[in-house]
PDB file of N, CA and C in Angstrom:
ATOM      1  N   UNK A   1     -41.074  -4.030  14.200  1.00  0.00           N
ATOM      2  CA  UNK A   1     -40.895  -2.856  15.043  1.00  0.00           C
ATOM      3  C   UNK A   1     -42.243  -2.462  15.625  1.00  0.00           C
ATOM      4  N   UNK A   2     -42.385  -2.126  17.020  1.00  0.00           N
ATOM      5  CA  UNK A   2     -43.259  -1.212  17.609  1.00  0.00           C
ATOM      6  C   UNK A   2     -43.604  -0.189  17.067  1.00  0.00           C
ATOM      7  N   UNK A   3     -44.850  -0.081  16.707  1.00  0.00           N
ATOM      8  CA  UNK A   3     -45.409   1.317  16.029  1.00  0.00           C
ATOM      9  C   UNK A   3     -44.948   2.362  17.422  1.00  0.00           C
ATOM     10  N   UNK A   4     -44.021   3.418  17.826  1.00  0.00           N
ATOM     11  CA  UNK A   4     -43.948   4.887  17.960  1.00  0.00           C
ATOM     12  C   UNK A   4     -42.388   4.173  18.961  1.00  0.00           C
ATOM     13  N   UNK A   5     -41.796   2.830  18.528  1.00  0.00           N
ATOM     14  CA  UNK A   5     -41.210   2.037  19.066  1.00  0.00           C
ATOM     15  C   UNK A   5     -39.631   2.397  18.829  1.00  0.00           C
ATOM     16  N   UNK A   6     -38.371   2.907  19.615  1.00  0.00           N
ATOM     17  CA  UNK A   6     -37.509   2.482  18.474  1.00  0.00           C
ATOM     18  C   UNK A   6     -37.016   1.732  18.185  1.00  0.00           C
ATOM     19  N   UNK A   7     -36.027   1.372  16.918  1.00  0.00           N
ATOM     20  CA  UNK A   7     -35.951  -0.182  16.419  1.00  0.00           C
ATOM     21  C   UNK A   7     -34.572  -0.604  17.363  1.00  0.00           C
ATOM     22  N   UNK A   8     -34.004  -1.457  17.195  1.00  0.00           N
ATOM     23  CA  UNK A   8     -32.257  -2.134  17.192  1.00  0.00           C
ATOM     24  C   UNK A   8     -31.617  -0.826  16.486  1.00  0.00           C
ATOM     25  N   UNK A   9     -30.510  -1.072  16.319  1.00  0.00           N
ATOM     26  CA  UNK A   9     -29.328  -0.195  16.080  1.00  0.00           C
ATOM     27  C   UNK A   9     -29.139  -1.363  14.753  1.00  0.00           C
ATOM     28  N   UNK A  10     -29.338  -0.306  13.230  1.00  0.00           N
ATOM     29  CA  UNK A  10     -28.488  -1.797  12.430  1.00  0.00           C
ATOM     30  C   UNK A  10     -27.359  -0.149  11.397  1.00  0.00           C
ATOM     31  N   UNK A  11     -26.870  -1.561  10.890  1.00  0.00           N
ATOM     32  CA  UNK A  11     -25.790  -0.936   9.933  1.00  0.00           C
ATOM     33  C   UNK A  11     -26.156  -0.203   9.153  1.00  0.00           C
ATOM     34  N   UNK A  12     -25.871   1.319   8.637  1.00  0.00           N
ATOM     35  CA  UNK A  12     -26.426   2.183   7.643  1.00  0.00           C
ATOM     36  C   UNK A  12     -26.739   1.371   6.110  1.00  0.00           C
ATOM     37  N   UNK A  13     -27.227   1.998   5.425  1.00  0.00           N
ATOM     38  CA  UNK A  13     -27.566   1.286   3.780  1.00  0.00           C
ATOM     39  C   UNK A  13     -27.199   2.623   2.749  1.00  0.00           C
ATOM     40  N   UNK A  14     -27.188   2.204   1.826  1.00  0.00           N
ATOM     41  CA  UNK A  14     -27.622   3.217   0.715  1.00  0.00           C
ATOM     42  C   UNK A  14     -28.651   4.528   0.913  1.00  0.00           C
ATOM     43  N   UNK A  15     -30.146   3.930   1.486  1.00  0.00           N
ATOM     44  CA  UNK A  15     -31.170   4.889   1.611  1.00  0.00           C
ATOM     45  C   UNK A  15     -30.428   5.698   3.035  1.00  0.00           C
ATOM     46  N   UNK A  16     -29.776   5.053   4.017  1.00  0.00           N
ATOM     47  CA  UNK A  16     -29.669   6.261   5.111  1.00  0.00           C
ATOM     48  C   UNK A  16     -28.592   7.491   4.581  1.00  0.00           C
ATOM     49  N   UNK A  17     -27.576   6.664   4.195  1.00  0.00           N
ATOM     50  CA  UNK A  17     -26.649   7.367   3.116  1.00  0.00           C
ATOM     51  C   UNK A  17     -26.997   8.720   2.699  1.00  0.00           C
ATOM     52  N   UNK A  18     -28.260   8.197   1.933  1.00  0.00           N
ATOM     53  CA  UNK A  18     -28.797   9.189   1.244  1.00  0.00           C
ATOM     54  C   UNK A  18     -29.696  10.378   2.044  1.00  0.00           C
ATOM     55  N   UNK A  19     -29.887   9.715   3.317  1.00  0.00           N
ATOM     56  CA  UNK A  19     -30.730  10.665   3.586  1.00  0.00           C
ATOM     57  C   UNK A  19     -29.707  11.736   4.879  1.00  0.00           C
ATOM     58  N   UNK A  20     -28.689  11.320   5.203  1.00  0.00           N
ATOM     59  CA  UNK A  20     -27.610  12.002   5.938  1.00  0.00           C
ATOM     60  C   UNK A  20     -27.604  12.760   5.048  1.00  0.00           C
ATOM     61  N   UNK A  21     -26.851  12.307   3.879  1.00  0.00           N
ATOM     62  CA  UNK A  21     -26.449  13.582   2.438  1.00  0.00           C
ATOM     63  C   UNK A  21     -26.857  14.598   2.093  1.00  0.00           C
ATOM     64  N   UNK A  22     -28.716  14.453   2.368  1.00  0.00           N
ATOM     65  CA  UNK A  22     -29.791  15.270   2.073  1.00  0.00           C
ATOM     66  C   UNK A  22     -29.533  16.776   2.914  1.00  0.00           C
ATOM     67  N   UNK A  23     -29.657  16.237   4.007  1.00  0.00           N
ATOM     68  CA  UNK A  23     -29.122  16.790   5.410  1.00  0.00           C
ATOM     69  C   UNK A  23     -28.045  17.589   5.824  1.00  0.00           C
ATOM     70  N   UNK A  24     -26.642  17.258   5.505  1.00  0.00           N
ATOM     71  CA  UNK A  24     -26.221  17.959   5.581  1.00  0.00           C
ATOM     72  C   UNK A  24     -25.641  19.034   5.625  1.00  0.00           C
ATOM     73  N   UNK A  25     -25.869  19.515   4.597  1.00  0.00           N
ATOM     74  CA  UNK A  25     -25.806  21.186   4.440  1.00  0.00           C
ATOM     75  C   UNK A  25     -26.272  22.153   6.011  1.00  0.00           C
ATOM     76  N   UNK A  26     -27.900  21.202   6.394  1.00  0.00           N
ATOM     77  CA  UNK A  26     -28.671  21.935   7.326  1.00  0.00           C
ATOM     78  C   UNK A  26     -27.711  22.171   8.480  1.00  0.00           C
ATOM     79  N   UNK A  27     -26.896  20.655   8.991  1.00  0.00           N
ATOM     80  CA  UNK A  27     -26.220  20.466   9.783  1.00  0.00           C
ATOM     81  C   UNK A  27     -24.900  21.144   9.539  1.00  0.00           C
ATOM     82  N   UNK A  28     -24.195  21.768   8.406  1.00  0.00           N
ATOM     83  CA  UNK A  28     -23.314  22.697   8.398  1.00  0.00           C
ATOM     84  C   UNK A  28     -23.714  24.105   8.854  1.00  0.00           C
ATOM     85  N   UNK A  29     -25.009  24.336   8.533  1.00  0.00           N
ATOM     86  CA  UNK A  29     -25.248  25.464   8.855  1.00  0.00           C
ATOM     87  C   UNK A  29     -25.406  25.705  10.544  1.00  0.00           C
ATOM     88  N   UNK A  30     -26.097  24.583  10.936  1.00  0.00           N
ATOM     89  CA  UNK A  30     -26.590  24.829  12.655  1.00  0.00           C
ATOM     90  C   UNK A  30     -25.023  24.904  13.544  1.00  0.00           C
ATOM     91  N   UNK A  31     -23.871  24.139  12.900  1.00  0.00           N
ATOM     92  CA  UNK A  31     -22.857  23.916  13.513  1.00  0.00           C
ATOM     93  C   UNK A  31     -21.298  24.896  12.682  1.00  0.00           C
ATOM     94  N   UNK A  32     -22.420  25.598  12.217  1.00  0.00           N
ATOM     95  CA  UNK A  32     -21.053  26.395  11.699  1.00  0.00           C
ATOM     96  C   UNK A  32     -19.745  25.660  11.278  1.00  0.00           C
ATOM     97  N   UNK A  33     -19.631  24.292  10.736  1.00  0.00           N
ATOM     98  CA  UNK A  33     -18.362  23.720  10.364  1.00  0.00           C
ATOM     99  C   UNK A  33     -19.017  23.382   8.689  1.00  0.00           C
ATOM    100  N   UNK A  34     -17.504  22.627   8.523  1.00  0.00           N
ATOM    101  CA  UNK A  34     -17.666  21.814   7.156  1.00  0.00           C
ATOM    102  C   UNK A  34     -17.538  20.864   6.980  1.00  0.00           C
ATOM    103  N   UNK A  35     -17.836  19.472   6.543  1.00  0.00           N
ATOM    104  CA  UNK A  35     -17.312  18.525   6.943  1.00  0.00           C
ATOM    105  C   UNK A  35     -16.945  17.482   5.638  1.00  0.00           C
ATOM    106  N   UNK A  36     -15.478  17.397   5.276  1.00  0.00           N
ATOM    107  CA  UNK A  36     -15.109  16.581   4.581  1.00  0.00           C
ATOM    108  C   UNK A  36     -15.930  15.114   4.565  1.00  0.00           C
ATOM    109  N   UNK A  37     -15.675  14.888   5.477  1.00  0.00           N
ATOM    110  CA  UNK A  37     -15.799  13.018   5.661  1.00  0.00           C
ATOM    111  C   UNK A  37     -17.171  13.425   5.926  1.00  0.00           C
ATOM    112  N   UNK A  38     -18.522  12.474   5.963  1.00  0.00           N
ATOM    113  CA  UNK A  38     -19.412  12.440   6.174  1.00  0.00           C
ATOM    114  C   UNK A  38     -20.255  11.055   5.765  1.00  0.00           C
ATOM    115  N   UNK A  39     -20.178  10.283   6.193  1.00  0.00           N
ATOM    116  CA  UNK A  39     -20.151   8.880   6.469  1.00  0.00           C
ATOM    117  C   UNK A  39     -20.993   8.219   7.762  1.00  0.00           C
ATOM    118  N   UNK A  40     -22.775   7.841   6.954  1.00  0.00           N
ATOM    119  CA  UNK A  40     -23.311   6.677   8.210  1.00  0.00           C
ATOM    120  C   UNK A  40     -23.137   5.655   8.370  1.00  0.00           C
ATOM    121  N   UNK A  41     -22.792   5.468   9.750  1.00  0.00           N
ATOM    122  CA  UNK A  41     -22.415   4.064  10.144  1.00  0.00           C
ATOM    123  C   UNK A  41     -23.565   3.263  10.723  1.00  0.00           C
ATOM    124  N   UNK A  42     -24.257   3.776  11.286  1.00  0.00           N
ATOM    125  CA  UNK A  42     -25.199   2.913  11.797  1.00  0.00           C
ATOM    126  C   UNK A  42     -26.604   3.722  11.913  1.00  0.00           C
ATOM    127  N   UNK A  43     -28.179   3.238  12.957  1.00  0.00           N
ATOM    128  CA  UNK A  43     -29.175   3.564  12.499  1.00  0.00           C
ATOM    129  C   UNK A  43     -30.296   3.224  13.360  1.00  0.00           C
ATOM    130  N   UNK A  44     -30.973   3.868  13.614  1.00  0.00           N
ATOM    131  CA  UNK A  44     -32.061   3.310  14.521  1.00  0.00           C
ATOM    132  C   UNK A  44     -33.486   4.508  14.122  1.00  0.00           C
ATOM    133  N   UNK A  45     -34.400   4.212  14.109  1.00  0.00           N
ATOM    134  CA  UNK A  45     -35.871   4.574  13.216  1.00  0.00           C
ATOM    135  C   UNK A  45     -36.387   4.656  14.173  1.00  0.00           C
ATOM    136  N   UNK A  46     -37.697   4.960  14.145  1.00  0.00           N
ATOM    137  CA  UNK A  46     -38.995   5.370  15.126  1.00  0.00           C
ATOM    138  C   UNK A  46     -40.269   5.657  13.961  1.00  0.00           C
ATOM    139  N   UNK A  47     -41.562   4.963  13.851  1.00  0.00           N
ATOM    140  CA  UNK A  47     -42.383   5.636  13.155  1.00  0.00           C
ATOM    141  C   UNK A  47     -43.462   5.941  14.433  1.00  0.00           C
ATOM    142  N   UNK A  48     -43.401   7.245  13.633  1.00  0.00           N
ATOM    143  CA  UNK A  48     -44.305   7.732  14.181  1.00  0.00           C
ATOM    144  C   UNK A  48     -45.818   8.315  12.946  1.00  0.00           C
ATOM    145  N   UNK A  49     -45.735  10.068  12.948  1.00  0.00           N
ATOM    146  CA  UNK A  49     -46.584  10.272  12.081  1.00  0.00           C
ATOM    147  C   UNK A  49     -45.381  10.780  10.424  1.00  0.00           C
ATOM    148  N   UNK A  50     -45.002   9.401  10.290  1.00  0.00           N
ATOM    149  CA  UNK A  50     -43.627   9.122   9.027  1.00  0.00           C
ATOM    150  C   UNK A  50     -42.652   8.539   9.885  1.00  0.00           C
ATOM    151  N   UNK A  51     -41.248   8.552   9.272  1.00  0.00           N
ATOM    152  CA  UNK A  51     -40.443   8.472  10.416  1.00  0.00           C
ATOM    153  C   UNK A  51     -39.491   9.284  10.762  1.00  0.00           C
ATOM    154  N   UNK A  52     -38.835   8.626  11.747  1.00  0.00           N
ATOM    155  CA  UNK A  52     -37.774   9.882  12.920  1.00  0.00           C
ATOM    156  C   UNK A  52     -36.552   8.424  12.340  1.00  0.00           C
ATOM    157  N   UNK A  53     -35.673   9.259  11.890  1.00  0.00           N
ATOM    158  CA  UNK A  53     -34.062   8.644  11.868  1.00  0.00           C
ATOM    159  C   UNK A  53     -33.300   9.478  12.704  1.00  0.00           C
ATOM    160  N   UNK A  54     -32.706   8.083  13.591  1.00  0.00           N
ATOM    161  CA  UNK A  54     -31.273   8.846  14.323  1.00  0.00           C
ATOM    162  C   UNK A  54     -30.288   7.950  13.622  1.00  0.00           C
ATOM    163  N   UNK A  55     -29.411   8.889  13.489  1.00  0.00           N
ATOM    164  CA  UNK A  55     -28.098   8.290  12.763  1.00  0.00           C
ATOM    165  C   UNK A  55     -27.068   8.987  13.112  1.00  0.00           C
ATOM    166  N   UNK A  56     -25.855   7.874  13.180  1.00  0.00           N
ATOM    167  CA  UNK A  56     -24.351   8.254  13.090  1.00  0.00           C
ATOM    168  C   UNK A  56     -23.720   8.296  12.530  1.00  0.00           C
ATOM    169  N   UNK A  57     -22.892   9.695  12.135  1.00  0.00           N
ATOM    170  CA  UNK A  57     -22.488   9.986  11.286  1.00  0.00           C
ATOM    171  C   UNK A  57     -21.145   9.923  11.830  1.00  0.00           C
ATOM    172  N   UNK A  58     -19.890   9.875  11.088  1.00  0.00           N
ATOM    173  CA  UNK A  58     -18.266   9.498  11.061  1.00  0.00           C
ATOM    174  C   UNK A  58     -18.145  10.742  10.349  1.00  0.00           C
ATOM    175  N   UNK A  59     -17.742  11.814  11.192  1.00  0.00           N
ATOM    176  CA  UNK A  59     -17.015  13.402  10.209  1.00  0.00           C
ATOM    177  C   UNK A  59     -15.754  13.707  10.083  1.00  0.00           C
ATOM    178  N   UNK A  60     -15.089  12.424  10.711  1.00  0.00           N
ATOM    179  CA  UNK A  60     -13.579  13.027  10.172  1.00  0.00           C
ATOM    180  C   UNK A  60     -12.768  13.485  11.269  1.00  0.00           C
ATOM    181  N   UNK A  61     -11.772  12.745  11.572  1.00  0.00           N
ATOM    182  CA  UNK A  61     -10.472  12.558  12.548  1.00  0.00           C
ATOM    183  C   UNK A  61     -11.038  12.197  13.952  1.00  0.00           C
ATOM    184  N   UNK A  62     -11.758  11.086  14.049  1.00  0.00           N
ATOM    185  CA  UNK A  62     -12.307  10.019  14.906  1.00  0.00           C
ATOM    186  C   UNK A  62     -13.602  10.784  15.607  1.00  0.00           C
ATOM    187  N   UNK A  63     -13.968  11.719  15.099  1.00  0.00           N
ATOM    188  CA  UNK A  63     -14.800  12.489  15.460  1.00  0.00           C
ATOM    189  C   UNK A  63     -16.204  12.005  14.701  1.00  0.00           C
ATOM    190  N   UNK A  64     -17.662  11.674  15.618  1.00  0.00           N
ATOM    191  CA  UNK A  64     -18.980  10.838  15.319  1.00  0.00           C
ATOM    192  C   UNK A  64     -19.584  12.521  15.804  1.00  0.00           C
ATOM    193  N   UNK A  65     -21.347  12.383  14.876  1.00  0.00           N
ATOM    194  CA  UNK A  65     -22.157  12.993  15.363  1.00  0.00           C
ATOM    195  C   UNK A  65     -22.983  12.363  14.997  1.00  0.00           C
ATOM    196  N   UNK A  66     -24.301  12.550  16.189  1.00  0.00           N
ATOM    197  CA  UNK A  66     -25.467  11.853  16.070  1.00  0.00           C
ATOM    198  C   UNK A  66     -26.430  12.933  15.653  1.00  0.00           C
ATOM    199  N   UNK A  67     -27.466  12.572  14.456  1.00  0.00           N
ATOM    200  CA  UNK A  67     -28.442  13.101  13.726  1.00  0.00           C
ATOM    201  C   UNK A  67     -30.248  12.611  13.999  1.00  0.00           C
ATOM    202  N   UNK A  68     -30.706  13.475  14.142  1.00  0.00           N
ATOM    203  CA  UNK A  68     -32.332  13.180  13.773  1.00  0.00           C
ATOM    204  C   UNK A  68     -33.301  13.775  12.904  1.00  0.00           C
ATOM    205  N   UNK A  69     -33.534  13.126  12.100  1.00  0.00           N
ATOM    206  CA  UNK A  69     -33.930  13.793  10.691  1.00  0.00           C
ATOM    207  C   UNK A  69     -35.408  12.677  10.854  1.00  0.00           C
ATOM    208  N   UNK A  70     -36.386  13.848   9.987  1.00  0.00           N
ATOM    209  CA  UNK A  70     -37.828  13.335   9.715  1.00  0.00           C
ATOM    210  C   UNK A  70     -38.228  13.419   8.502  1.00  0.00           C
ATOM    211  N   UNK A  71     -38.803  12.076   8.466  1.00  0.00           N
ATOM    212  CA  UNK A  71     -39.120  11.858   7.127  1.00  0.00           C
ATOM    213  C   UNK A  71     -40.429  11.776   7.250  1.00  0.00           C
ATOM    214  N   UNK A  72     -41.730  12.768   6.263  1.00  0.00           N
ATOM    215  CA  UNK A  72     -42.922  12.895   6.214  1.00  0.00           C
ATOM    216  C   UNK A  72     -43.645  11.672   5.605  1.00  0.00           C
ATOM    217  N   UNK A  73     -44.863  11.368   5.583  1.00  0.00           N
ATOM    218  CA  UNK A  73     -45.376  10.009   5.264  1.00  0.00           C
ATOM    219  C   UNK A  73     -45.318  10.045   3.912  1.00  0.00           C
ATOM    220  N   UNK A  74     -45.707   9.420   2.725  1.00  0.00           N
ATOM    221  CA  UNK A  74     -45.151   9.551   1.298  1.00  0.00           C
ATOM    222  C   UNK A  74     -46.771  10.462   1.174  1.00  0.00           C
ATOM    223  N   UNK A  75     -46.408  11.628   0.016  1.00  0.00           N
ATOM    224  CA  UNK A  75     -47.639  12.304  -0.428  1.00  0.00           C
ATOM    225  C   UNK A  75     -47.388  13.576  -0.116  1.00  0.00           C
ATOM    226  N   UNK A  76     -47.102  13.827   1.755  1.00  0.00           N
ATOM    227  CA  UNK A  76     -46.902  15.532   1.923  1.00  0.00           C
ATOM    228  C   UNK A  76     -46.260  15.654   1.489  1.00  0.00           C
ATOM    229  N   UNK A  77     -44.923  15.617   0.876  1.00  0.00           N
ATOM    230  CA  UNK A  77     -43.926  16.165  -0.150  1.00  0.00           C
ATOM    231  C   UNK A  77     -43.430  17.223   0.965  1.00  0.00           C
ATOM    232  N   UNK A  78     -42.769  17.125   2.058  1.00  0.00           N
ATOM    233  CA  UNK A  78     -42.350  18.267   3.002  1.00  0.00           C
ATOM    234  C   UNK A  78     -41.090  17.732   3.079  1.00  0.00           C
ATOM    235  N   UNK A  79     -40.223  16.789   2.427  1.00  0.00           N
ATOM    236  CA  UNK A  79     -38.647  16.512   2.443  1.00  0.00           C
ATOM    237  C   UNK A  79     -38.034  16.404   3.654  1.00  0.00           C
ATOM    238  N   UNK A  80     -37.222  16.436   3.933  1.00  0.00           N
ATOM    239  CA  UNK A  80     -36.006  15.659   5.246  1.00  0.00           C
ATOM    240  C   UNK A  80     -36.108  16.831   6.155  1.00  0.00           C
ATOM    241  N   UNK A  81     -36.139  16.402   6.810  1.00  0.00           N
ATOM    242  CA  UNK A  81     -36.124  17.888   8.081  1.00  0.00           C
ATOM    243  C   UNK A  81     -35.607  17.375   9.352  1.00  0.00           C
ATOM    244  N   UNK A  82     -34.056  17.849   9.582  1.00  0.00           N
ATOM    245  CA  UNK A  82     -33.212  17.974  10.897  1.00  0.00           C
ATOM    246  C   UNK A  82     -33.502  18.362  11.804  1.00  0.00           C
ATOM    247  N   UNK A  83     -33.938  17.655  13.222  1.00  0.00           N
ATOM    248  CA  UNK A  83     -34.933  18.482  14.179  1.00  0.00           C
ATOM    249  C   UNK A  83     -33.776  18.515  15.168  1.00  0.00           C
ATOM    250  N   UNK A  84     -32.954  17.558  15.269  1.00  0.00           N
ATOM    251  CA  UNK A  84     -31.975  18.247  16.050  1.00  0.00           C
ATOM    252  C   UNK A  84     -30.431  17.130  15.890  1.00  0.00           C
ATOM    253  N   UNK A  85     -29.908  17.650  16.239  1.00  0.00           N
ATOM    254  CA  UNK A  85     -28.045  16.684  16.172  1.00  0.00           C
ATOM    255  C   UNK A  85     -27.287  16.838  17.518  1.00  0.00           C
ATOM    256  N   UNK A  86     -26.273  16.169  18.261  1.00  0.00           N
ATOM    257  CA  UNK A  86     -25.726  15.971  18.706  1.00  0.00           C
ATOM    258  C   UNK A  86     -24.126  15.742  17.992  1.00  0.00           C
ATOM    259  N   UNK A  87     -23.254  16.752  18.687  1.00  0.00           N
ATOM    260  CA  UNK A  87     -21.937  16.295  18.557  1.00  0.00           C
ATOM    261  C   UNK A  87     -20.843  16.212  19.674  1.00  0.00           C
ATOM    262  N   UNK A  88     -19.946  15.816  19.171  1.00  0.00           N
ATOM    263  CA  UNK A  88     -18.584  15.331  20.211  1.00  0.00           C
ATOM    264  C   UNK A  88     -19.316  13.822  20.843  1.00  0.00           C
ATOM    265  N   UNK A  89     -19.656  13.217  19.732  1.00  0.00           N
ATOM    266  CA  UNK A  89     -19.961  11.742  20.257  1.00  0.00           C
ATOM    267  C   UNK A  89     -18.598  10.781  19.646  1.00  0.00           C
ATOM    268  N   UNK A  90     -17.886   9.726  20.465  1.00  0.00           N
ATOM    269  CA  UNK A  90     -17.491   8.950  19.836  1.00  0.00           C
ATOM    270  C   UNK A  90     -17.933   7.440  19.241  1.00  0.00           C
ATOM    271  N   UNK A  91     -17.133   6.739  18.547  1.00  0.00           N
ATOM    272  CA  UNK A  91     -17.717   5.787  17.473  1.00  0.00           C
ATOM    273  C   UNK A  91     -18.376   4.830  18.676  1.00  0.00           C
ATOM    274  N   UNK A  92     -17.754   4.921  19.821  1.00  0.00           N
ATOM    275  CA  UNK A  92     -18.577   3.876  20.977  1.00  0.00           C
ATOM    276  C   UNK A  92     -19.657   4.223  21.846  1.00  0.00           C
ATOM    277  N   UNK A  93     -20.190   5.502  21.413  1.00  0.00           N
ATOM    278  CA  UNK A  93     -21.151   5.930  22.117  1.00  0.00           C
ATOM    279  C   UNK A  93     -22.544   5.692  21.243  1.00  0.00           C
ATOM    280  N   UNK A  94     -23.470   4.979  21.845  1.00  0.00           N
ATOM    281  CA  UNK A  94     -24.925   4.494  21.703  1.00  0.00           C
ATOM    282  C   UNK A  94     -25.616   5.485  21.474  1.00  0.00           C
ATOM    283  N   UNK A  95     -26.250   5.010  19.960  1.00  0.00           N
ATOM    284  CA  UNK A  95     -27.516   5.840  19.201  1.00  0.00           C
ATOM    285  C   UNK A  95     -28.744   6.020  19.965  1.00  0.00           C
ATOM    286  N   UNK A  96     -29.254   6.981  20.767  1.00  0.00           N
ATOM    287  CA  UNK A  96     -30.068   6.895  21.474  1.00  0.00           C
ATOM    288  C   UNK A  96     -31.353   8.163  20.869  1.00  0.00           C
ATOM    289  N   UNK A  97     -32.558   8.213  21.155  1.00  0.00           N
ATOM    290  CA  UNK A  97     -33.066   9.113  20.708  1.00  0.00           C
ATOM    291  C   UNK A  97     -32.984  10.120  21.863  1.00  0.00           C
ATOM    292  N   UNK A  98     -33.515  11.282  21.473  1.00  0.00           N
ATOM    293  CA  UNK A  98     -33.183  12.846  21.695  1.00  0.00           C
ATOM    294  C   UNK A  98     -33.532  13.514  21.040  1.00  0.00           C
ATOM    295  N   UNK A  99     -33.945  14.976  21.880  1.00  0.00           N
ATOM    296  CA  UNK A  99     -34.801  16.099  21.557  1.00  0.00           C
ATOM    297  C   UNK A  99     -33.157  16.956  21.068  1.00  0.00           C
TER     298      UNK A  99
END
């Protein structure tokens, strides 16, 4: 990957999993819902100063939202931080970055 580059689009893992999970609460709160289903499907990174994850999330009755969450370099200890989300995306709409 290009250092400040973003990557391919690959299939979520365990660690993105985990880091949607982290997250969501924040994203209940900004969007005033709840969301049963909450499920990443896919993934695309950016490092910058740590990194920037955008991810897609599957919330339940064919309904996708796209996430960007930052992850600090290891040491600041400043945890996952949601800088912004996108919703009413569907499962065929491209992970793109965004403010």
């Amino acid at each position: 990957m290009i250092p400040g580059g973003l990557s391919e689009a690959r299939r979520a893992t365990p660690e993105i999993q985990e880091i949607a999970d982290q997250v969501k609460q924040q994203l209940e709160e900004k969007t005033n819902e709840t969301y049963e289903e909450f499920e990443a499907i896919e993934y695309k990174s950016q490092v910058v100063a740590g990194t920037m994850f955008y991810i897609k999330i599957r919330v339940g009755d064919g309904r996708y939202t796209h996430i960007k969450v930052f992850r600090s370099l290891p040491g600041r200890d400043e945890g996952l931080q949601l800088l912004a989300y996108q919703t009413d995306k569907s499962e065929n709409d491209e992970l793109t970055a965004f403010d």
